[in-house]
C-alpha atoms as a PDB file:
ATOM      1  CA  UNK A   1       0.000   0.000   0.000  1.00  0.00           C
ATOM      2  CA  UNK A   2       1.098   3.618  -0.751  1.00  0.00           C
ATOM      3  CA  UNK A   3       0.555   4.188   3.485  1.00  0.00           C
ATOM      4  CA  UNK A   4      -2.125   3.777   6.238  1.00  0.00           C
ATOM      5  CA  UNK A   5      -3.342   7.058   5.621  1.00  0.00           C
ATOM      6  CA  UNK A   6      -4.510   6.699   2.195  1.00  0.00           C
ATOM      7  CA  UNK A   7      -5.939   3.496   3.229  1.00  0.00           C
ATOM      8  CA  UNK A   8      -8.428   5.023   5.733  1.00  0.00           C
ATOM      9  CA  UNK A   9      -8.958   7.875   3.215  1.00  0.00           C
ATOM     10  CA  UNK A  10     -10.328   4.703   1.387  1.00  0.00           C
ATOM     11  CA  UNK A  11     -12.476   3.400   4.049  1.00  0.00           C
ATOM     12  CA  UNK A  12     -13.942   6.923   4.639  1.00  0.00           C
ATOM     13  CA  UNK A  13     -15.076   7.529   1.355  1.00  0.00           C
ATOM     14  CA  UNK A  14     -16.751   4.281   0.925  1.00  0.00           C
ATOM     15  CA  UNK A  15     -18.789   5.335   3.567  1.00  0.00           C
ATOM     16  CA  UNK A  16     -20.203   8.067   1.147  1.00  0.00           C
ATOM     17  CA  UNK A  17     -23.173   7.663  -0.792  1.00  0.00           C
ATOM     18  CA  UNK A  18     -20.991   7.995  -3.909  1.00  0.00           C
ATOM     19  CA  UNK A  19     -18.410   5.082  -2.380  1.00  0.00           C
ATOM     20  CA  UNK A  20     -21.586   2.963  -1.432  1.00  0.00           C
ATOM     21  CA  UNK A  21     -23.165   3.295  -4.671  1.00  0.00           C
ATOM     22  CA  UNK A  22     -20.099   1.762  -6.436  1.00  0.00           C
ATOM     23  CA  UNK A  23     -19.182  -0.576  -3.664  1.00  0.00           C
ATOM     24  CA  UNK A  24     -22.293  -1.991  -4.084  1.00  0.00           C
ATOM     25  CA  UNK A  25     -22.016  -2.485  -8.044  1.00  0.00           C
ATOM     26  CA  UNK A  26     -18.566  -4.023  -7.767  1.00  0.00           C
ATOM     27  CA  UNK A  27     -19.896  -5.992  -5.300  1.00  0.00           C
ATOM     28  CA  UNK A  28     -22.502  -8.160  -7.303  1.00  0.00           C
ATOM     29  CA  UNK A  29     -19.956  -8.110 -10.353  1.00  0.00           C
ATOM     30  CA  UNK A  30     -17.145  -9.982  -8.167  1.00  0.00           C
ATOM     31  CA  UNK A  31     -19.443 -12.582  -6.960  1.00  0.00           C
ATOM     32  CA  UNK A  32     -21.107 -12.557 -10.090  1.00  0.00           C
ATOM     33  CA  UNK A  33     -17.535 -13.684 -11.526  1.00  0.00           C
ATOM     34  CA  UNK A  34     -16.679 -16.131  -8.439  1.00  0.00           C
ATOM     35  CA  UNK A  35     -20.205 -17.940  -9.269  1.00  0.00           C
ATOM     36  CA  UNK A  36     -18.523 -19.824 -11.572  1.00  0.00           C
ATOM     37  CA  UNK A  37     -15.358 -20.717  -9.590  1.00  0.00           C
ATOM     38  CA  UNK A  38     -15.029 -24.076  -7.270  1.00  0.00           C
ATOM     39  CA  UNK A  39     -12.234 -24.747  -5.092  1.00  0.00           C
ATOM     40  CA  UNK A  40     -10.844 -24.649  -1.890  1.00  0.00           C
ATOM     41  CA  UNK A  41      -8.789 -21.639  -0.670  1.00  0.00           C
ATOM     42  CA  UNK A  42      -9.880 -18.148  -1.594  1.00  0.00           C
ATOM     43  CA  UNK A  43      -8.019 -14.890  -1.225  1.00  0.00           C
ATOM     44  CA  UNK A  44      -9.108 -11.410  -1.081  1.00  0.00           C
ATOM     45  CA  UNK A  45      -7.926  -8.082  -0.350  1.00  0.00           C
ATOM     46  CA  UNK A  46      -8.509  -4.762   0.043  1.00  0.00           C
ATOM     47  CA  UNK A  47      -8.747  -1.231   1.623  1.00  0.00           C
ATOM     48  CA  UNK A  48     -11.999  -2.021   3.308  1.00  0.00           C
ATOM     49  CA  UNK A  49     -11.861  -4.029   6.629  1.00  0.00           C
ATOM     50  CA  UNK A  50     -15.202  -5.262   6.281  1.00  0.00           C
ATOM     51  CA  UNK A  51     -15.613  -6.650   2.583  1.00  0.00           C
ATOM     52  CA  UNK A  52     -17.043 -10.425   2.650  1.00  0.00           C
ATOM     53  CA  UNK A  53     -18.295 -12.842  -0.700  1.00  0.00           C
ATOM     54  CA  UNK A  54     -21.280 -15.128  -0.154  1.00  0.00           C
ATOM     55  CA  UNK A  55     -22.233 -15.998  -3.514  1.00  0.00           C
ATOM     56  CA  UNK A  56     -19.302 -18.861  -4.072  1.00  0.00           C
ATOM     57  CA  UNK A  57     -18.090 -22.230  -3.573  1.00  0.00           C
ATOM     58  CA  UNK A  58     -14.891 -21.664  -2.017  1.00  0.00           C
ATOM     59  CA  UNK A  59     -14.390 -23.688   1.540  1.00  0.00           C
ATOM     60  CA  UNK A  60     -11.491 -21.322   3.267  1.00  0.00           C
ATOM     61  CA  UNK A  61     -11.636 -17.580   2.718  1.00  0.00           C
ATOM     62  CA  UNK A  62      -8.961 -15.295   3.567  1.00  0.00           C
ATOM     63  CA  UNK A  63      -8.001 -11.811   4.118  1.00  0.00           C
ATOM     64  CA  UNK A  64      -4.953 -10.266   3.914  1.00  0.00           C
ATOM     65  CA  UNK A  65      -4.294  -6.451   5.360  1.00  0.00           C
ATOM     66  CA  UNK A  66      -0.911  -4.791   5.424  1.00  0.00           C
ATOM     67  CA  UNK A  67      -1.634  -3.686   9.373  1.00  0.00           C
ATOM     68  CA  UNK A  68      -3.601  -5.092  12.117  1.00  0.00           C
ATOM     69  CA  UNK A  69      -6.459  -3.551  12.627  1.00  0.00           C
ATOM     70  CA  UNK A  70      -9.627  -3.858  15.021  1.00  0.00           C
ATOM     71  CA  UNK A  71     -12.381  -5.354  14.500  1.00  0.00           C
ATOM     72  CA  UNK A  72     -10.671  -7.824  11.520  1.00  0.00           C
ATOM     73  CA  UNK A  73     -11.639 -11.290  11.243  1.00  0.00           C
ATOM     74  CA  UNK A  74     -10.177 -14.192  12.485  1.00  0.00           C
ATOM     75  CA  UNK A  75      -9.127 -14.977   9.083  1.00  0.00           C
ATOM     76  CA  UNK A  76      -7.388 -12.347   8.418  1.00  0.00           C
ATOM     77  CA  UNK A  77      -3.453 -12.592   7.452  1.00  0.00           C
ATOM     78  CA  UNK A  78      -1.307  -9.578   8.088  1.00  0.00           C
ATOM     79  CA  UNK A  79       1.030  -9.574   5.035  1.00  0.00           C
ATOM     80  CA  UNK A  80       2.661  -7.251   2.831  1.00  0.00           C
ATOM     81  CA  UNK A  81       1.469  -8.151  -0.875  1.00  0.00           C
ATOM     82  CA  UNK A  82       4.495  -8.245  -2.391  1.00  0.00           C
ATOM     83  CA  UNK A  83       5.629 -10.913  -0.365  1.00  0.00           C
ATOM     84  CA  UNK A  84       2.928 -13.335   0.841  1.00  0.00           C
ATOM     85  CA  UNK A  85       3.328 -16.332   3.283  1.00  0.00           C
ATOM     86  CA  UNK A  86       1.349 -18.526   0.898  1.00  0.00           C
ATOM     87  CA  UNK A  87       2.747 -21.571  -0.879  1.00  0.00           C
ATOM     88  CA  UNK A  88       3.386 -21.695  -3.981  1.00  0.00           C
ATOM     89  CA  UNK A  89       0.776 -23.173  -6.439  1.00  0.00           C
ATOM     90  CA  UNK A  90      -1.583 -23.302  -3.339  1.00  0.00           C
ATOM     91  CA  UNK A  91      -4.159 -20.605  -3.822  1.00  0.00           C
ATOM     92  CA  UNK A  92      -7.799 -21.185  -6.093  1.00  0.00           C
ATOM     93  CA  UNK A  93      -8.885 -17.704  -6.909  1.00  0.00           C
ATOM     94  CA  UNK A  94      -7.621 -14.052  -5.535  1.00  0.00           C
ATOM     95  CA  UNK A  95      -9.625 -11.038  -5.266  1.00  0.00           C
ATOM     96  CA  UNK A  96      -7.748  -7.484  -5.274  1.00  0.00           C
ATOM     97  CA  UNK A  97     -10.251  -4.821  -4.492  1.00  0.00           C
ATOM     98  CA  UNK A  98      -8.489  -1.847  -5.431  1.00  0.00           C
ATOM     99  CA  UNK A  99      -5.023  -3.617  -3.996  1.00  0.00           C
ATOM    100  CA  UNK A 100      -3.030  -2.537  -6.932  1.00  0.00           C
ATOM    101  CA  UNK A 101      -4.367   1.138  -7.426  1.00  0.00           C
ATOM    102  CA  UNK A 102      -3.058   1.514  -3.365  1.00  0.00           C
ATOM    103  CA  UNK A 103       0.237  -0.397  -4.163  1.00  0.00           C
ATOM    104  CA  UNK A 104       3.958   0.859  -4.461  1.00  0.00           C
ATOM    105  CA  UNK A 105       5.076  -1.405  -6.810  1.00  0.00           C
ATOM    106  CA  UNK A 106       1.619  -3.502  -8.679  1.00  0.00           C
ATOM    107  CA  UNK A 107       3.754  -5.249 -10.968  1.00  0.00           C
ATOM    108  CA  UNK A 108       6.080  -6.950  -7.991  1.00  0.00           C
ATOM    109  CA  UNK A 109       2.644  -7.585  -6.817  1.00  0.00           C
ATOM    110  CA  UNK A 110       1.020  -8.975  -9.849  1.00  0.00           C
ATOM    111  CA  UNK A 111       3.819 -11.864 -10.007  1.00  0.00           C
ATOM    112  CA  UNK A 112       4.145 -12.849  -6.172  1.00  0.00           C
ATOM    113  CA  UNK A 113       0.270 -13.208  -6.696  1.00  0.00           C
ATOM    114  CA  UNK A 114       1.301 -15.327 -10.068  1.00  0.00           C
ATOM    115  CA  UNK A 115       3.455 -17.477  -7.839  1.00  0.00           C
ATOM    116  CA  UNK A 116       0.467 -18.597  -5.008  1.00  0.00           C
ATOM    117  CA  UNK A 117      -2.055 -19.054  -7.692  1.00  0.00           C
ATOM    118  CA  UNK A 118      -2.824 -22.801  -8.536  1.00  0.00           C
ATOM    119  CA  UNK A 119      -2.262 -23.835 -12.654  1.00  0.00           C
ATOM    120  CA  UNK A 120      -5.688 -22.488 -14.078  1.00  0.00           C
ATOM    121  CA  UNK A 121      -6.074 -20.767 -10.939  1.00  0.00           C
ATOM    122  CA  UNK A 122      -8.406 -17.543 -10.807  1.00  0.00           C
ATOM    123  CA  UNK A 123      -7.386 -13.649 -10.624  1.00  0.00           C
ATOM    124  CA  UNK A 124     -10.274 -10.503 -10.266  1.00  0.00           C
ATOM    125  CA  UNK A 125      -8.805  -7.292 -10.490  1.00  0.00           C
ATOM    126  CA  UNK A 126     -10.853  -4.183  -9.515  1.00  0.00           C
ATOM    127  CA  UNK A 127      -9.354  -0.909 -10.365  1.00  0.00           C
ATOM    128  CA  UNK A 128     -10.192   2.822 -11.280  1.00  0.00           C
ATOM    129  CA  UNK A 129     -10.227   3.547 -15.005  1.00  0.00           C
ATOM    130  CA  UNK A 130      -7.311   6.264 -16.302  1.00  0.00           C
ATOM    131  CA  UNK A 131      -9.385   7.010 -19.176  1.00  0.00           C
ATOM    132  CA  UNK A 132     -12.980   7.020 -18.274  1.00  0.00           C
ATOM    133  CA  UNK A 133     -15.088   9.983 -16.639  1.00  0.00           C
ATOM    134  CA  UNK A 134     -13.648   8.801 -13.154  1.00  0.00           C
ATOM    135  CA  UNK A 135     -10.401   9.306 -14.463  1.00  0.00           C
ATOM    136  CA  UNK A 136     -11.004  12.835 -16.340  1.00  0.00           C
ATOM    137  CA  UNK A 137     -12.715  13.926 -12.913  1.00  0.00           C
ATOM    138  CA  UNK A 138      -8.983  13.018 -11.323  1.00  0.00           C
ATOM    139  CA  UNK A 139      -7.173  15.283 -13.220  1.00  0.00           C
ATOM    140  CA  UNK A 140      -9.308  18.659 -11.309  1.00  0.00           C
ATOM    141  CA  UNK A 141      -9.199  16.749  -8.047  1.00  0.00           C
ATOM    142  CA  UNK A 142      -7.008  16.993  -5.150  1.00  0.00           C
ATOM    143  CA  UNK A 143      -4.912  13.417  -5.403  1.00  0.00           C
ATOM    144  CA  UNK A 144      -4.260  13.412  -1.533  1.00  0.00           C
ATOM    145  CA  UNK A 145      -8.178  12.328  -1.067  1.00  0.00           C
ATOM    146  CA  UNK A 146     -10.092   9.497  -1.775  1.00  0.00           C
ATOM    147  CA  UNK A 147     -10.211   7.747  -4.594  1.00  0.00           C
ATOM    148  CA  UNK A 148      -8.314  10.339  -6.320  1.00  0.00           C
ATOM    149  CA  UNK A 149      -5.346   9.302  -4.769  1.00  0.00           C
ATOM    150  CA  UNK A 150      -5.094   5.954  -6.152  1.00  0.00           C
ATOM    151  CA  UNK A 151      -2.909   5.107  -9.115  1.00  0.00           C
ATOM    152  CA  UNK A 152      -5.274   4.557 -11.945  1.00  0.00           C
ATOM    153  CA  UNK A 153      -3.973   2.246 -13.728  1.00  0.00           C
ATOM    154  CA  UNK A 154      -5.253   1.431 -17.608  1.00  0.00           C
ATOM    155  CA  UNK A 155      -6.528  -2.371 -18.122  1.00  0.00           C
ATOM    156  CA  UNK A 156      -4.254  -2.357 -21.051  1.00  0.00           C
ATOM    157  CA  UNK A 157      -1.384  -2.001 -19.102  1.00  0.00           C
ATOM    158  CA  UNK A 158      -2.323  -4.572 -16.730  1.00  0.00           C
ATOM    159  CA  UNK A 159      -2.978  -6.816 -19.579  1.00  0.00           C
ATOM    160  CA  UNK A 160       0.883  -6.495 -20.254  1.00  0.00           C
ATOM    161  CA  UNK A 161       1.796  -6.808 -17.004  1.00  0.00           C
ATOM    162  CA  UNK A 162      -0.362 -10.153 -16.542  1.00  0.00           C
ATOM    163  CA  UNK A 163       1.168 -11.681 -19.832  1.00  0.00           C
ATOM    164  CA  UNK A 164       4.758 -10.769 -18.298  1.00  0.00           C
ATOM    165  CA  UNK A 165       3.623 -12.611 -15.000  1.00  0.00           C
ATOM    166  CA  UNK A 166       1.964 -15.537 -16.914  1.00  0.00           C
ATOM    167  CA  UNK A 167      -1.505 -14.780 -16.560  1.00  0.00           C
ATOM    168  CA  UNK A 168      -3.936 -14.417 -19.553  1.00  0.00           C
ATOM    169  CA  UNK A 169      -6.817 -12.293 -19.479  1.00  0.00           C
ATOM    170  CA  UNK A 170     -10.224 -13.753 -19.722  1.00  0.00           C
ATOM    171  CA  UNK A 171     -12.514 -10.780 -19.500  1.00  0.00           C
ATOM    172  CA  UNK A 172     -12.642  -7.529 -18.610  1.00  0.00           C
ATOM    173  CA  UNK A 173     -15.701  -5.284 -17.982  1.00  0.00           C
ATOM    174  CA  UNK A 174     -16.554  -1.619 -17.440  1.00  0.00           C
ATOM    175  CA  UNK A 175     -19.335  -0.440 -14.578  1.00  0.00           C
ATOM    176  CA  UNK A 176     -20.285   2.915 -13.053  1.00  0.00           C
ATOM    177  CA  UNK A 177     -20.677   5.174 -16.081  1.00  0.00           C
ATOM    178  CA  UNK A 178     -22.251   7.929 -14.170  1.00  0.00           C
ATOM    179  CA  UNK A 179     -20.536  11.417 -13.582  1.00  0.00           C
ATOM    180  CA  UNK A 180     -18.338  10.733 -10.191  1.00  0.00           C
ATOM    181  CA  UNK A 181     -20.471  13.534  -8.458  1.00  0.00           C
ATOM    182  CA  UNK A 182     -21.476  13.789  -4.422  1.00  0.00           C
ATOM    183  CA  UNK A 183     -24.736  15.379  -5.783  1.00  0.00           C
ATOM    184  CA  UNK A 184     -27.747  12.803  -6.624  1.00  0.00           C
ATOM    185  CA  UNK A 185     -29.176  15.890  -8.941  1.00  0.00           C
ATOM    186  CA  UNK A 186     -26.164  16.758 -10.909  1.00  0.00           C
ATOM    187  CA  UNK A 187     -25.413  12.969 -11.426  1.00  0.00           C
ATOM    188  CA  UNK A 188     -29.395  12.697 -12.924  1.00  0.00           C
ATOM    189  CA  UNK A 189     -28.813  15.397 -14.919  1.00  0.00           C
ATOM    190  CA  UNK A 190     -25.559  13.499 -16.537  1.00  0.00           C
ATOM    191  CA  UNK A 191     -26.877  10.533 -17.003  1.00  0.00           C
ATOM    192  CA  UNK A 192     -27.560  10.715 -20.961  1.00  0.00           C
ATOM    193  CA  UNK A 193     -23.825  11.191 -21.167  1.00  0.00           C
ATOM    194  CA  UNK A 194     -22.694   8.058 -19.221  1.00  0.00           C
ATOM    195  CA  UNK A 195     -25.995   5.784 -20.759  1.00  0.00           C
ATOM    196  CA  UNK A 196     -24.648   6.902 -24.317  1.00  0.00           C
ATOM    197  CA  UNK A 197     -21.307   5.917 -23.660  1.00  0.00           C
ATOM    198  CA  UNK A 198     -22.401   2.488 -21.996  1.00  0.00           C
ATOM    199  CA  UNK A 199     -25.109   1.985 -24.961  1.00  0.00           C
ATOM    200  CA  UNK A 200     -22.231   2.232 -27.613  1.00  0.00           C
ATOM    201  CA  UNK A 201     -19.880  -0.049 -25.003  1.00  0.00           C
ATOM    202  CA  UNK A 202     -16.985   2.270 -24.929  1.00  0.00           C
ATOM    203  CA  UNK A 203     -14.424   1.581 -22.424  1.00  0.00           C
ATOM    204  CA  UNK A 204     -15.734   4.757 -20.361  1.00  0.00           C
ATOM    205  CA  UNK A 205     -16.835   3.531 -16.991  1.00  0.00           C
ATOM    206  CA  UNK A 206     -15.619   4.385 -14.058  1.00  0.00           C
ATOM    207  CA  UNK A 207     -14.212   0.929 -13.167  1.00  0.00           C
ATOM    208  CA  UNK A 208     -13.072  -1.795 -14.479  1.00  0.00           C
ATOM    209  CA  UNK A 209     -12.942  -5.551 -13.391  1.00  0.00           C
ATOM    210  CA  UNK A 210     -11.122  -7.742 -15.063  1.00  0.00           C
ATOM    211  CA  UNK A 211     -11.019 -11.848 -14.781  1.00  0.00           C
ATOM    212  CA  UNK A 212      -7.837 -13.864 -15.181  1.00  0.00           C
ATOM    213  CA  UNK A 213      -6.226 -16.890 -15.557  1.00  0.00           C
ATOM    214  CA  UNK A 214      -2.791 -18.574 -14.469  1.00  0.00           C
ATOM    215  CA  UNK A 215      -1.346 -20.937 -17.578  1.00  0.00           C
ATOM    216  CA  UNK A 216      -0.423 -24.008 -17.233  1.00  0.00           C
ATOM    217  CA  UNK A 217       2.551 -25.178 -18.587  1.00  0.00           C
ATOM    218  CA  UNK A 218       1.895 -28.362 -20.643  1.00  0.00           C
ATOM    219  CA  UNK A 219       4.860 -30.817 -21.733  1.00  0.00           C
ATOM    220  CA  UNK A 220       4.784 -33.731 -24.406  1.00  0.00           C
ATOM    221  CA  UNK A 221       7.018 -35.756 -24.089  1.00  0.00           C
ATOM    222  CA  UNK A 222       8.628 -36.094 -27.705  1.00  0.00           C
ATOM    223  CA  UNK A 223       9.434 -40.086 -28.563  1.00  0.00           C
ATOM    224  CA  UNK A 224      12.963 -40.444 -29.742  1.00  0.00           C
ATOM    225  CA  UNK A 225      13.828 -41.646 -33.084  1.00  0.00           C
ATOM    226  CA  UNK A 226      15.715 -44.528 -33.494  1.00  0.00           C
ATOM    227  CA  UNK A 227      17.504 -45.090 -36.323  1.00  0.00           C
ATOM    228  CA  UNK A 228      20.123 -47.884 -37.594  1.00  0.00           C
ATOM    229  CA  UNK A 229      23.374 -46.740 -38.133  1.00  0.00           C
ATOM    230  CA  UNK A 230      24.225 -46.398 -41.960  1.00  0.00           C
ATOM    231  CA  UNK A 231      27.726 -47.197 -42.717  1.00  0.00           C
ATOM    232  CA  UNK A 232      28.534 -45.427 -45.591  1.00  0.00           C
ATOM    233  CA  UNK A 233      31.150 -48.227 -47.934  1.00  0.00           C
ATOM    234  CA  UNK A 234      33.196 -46.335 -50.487  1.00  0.00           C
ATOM    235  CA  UNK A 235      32.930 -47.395 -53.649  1.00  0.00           C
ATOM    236  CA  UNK A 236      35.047 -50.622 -54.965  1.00  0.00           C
ATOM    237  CA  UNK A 237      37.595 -49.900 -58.181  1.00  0.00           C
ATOM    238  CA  UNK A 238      39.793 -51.532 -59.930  1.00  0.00           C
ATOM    239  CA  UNK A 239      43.358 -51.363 -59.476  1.00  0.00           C
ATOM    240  CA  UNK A 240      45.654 -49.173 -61.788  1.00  0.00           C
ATOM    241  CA  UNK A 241      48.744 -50.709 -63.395  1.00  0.00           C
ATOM    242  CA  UNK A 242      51.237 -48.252 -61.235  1.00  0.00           C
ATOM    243  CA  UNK A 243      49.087 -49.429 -58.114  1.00  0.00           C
ATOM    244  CA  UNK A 244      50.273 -53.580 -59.251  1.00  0.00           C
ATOM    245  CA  UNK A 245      53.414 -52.774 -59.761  1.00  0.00           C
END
């Protein structure tokens, strides 16, 4: 994480209506995604202390948080992401709500999560869209508040950045096109502009969630070729008269 502080900045501003609005989106679009997981161990973090996934059929969930802090769960691992006491290969799916846009370094992160993720195992991303109307409203906003203080960082990029860490991308989706505004009237007023933009599926939204996959690393085993020896036998010819002699 970038520090504590912008991590309670987080928490605080979730607690707005604007923060609950979209919590509440992203919500039902990560379980809507982990629907169609099964295994045993999942793993999810995330600014919030209090953010919990019903709709799955995970056995073991986890938490991890940078510091301890009241009122966490009993399943809750304090654990810096970039390095994680997990075993290798031993995780089913992983969750990062807004992990990455709070990180120092997301790409050190991206690979130690690459590293705990089972073959075929399952990655959802959540993060704040650079280029969409949240990200236009960032550029007038003071970056020491919340959200505006996150990194922003394009799904394009973290396509590149999965690839590099062996992860493919399965899917990536776009919610929240509203205007980011405190003000239920001004946002109702705006709304032609975000419906028009969602209506022609431009990549415009406010957030973005994106779905994916560890490879797995297949080997055939290549037969080997046997082959009898040819002895190549130069050719027989006659003997000169200097060679007799």
């Amino acid at each position: 994480m970038l520090d504590n502080q912008s991590r309670q900045l987080f928490q605080d501003w979730y607690d707005t209506e604007l923060g609950q609005r979209l919590l509440n989106e992203e919500h039902d679009l990560i379980e809507r995604a982990l629907d169609n997981m099964v295994g045993y161990y999942l793993v999810q973090q995330s600014p919030l202390r209090h953010l919990t996934f019903h709709n799955h059929r995970m056995r073991e969930t986890i938490s991890l948080s940078p510091v301890l802090e009241l009122g966490a769960s009993q399943r809750t691992v304090v654990a810096r992401m970039s390095e994680l006491p997990l075993e290798s290969d031993g995780i089913d799916a992983m969750v990062l709500h807004h992990t990455l846009d709070l990180s120092e370094n997301p790409h050190r992160d991206l690979h130690e999560v690459a590293r705990t993720l089972l073959p075929s195992g399952k990655l959802i991303i959540v993060g704040f869209n650079p280029i969409g109307f949240w990200g236009i409203r960032r550029y007038f906003s003071n970056r020491v508040k919340a959200p505006w203080a996150g990194r922003f960082i394009s799904h394009r990029r973290l396509d590149d950045w999965l690839k590099v860490a062996g992860l493919t991308l399965e899917n990536v989706e776009f919610i929240d096109y509203d205007m980011p505004l405190q003000s239920n009237k001004w946002r109702q007023r705006m709304n032609w502009v975000g419906g028009s933009a969602k209506a022609l599926k431009l990549p415009l939204g406010g957030v973005y969630i994106m779905t994916a996959t560890k490879q797995t690393r297949r080997y055939i085993p290549l037969k080997p070729r046997w082959k009898t020896a040819k002895v190549r036998v130069p050719p027989l010819t006659k003997p000169t008269i200097k060679e007799i002699k």
